[in-house]
N, C-alpha and C. Protein backbone atom coordinates (compact mmCIF):
# COMPACT_ATOMS: atom_id res chain seq x y z
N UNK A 1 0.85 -1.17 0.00
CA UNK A 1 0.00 0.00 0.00
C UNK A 1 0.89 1.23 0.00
N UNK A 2 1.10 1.83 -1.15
CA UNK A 2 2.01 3.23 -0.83
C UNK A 2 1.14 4.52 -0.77
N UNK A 3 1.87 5.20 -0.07
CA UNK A 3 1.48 6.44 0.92
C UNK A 3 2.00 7.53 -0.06
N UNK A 4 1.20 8.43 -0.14
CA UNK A 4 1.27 9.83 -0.39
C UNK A 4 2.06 11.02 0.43
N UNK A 5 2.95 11.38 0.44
CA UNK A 5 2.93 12.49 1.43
C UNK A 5 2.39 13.86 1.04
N UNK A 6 2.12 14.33 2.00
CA UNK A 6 0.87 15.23 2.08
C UNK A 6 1.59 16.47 2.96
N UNK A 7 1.96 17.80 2.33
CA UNK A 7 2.81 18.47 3.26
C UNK A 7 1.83 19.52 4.05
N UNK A 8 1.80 20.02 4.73
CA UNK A 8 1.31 20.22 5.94
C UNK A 8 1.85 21.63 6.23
N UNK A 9 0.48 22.30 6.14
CA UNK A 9 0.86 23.99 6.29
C UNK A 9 1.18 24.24 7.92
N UNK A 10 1.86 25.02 7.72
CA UNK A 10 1.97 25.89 9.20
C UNK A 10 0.78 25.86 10.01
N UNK A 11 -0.58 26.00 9.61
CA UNK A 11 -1.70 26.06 10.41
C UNK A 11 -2.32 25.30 10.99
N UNK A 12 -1.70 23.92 9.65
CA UNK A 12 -2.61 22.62 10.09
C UNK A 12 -1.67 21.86 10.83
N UNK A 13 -0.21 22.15 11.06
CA UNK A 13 0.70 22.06 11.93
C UNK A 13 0.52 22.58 13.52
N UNK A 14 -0.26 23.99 13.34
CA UNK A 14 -0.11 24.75 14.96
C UNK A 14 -1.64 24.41 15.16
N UNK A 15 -2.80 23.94 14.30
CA UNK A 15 -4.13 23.57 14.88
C UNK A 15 -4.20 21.93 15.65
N UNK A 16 -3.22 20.93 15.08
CA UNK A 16 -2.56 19.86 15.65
C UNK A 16 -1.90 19.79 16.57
N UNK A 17 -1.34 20.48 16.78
CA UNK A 17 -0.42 20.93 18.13
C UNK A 17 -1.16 20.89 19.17
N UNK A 18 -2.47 21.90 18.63
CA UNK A 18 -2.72 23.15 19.59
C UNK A 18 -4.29 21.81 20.48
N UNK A 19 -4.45 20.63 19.41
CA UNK A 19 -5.61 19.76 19.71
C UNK A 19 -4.74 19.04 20.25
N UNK A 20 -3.55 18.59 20.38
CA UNK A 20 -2.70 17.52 21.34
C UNK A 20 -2.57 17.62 22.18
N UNK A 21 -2.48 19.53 22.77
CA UNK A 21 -1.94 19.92 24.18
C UNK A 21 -3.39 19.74 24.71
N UNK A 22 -4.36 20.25 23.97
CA UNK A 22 -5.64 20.36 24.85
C UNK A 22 -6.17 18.58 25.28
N UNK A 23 -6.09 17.53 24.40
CA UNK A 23 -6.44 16.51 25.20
C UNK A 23 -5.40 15.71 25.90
N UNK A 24 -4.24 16.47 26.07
CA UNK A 24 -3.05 15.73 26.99
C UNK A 24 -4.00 16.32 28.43
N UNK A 25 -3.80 18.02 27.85
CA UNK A 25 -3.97 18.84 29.42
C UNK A 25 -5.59 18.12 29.69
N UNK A 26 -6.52 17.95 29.39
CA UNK A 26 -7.77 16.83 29.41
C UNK A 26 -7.51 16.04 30.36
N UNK A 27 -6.38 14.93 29.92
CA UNK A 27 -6.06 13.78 30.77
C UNK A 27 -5.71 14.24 31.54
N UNK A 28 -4.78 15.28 32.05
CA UNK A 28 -3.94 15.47 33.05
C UNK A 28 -5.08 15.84 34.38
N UNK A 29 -6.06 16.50 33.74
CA UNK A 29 -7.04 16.80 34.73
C UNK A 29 -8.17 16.15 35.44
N UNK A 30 -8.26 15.41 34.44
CA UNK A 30 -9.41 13.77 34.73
C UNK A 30 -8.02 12.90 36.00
N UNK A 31 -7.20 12.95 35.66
CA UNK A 31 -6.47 12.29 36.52
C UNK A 31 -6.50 12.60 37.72
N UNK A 32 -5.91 14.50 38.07
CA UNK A 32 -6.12 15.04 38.95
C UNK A 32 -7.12 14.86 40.02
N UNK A 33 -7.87 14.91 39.31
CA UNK A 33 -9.62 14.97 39.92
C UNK A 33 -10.09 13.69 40.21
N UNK A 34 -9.77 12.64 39.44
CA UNK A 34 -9.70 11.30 40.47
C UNK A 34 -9.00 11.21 41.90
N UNK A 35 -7.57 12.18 41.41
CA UNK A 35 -6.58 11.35 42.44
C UNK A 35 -7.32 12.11 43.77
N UNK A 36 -7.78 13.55 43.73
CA UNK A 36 -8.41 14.42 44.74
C UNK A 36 -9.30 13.71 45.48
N UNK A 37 -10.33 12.86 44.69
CA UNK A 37 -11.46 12.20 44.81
C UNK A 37 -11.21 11.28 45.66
N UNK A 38 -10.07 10.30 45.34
CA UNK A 38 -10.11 9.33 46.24
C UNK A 38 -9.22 9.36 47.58
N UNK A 39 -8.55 10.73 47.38
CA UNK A 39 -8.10 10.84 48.85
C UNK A 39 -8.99 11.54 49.67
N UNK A 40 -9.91 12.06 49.04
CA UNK A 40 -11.07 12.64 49.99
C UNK A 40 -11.64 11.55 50.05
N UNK A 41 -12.39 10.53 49.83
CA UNK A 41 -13.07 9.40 50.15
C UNK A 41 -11.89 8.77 51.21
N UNK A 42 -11.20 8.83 51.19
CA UNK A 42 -10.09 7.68 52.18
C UNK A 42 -10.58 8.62 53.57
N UNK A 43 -10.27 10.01 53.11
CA UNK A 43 -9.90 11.01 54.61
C UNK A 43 -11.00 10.75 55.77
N UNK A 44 -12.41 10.73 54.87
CA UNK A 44 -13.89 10.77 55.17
C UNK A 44 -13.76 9.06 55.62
N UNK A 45 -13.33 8.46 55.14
CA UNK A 45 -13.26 7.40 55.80
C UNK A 45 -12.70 6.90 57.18
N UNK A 46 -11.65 7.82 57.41
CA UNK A 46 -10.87 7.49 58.57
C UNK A 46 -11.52 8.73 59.45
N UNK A 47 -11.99 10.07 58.84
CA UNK A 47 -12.41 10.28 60.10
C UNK A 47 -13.96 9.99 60.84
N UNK A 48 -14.12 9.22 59.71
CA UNK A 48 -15.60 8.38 60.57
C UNK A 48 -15.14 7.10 61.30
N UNK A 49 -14.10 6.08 61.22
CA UNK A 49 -13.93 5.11 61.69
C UNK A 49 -13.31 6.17 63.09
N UNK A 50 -12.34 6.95 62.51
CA UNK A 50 -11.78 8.04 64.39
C UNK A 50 -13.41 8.50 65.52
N UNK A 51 -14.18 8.90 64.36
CA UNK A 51 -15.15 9.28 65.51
C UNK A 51 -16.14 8.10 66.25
N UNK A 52 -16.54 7.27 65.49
CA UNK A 52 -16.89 5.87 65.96
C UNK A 52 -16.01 5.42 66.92
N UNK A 53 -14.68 5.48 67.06
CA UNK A 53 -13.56 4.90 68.13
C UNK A 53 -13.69 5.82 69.17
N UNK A 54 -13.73 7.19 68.66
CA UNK A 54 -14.27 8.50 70.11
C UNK A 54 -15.27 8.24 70.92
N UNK A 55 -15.95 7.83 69.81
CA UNK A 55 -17.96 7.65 71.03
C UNK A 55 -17.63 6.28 71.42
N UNK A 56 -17.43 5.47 71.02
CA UNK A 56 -16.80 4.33 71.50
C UNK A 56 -16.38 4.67 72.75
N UNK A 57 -15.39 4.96 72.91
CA UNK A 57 -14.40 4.98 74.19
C UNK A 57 -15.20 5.91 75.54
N UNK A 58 -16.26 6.77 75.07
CA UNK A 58 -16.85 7.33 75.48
C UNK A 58 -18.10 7.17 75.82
N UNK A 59 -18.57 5.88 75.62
CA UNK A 59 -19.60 5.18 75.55
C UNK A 59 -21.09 5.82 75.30
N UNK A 60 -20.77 6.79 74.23
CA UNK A 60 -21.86 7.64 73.35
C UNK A 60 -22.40 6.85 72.57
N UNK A 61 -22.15 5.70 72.22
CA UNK A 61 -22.81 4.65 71.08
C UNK A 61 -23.70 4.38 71.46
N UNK A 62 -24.93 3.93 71.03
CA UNK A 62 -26.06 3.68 71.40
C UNK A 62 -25.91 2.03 71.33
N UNK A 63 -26.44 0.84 72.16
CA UNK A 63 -26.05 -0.07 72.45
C UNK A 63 -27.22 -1.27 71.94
N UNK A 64 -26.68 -2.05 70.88
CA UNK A 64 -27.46 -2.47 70.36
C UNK A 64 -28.70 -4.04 70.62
């Protein structure tokens, strides 16, 4: 199968560019925003297991 080359203006050079950075910087932010996500879910996690161990020790739990 032979290929054509096809030369490539300056514009359609800097409009390619300019669509690579935007779905790199895309990923970079979907990533971000996971990684935020799941350290806030961890944090919320431990400080509900900490306050459960507080009333616990404090015998604020209601007794089942």
């Amino acid at each position: 199968m032979s290929q054509k080359e096809l030369p490539l203006t300056d514009e359609q050079i800097e409009a390619i560019a300019e669509r690579a950075a935007e779905v790199a910087l895309n990923k970079v932010y979907a990533d971000v925003g996971k990684s935020v996500l799941k350290k806030l879910a961890w944090f919320a996690g431990a400080a509900v297991i900490g306050l459960c161990l507080w009333l616990a020790g404090h015998n604020a739990l209601p007794k089942a």
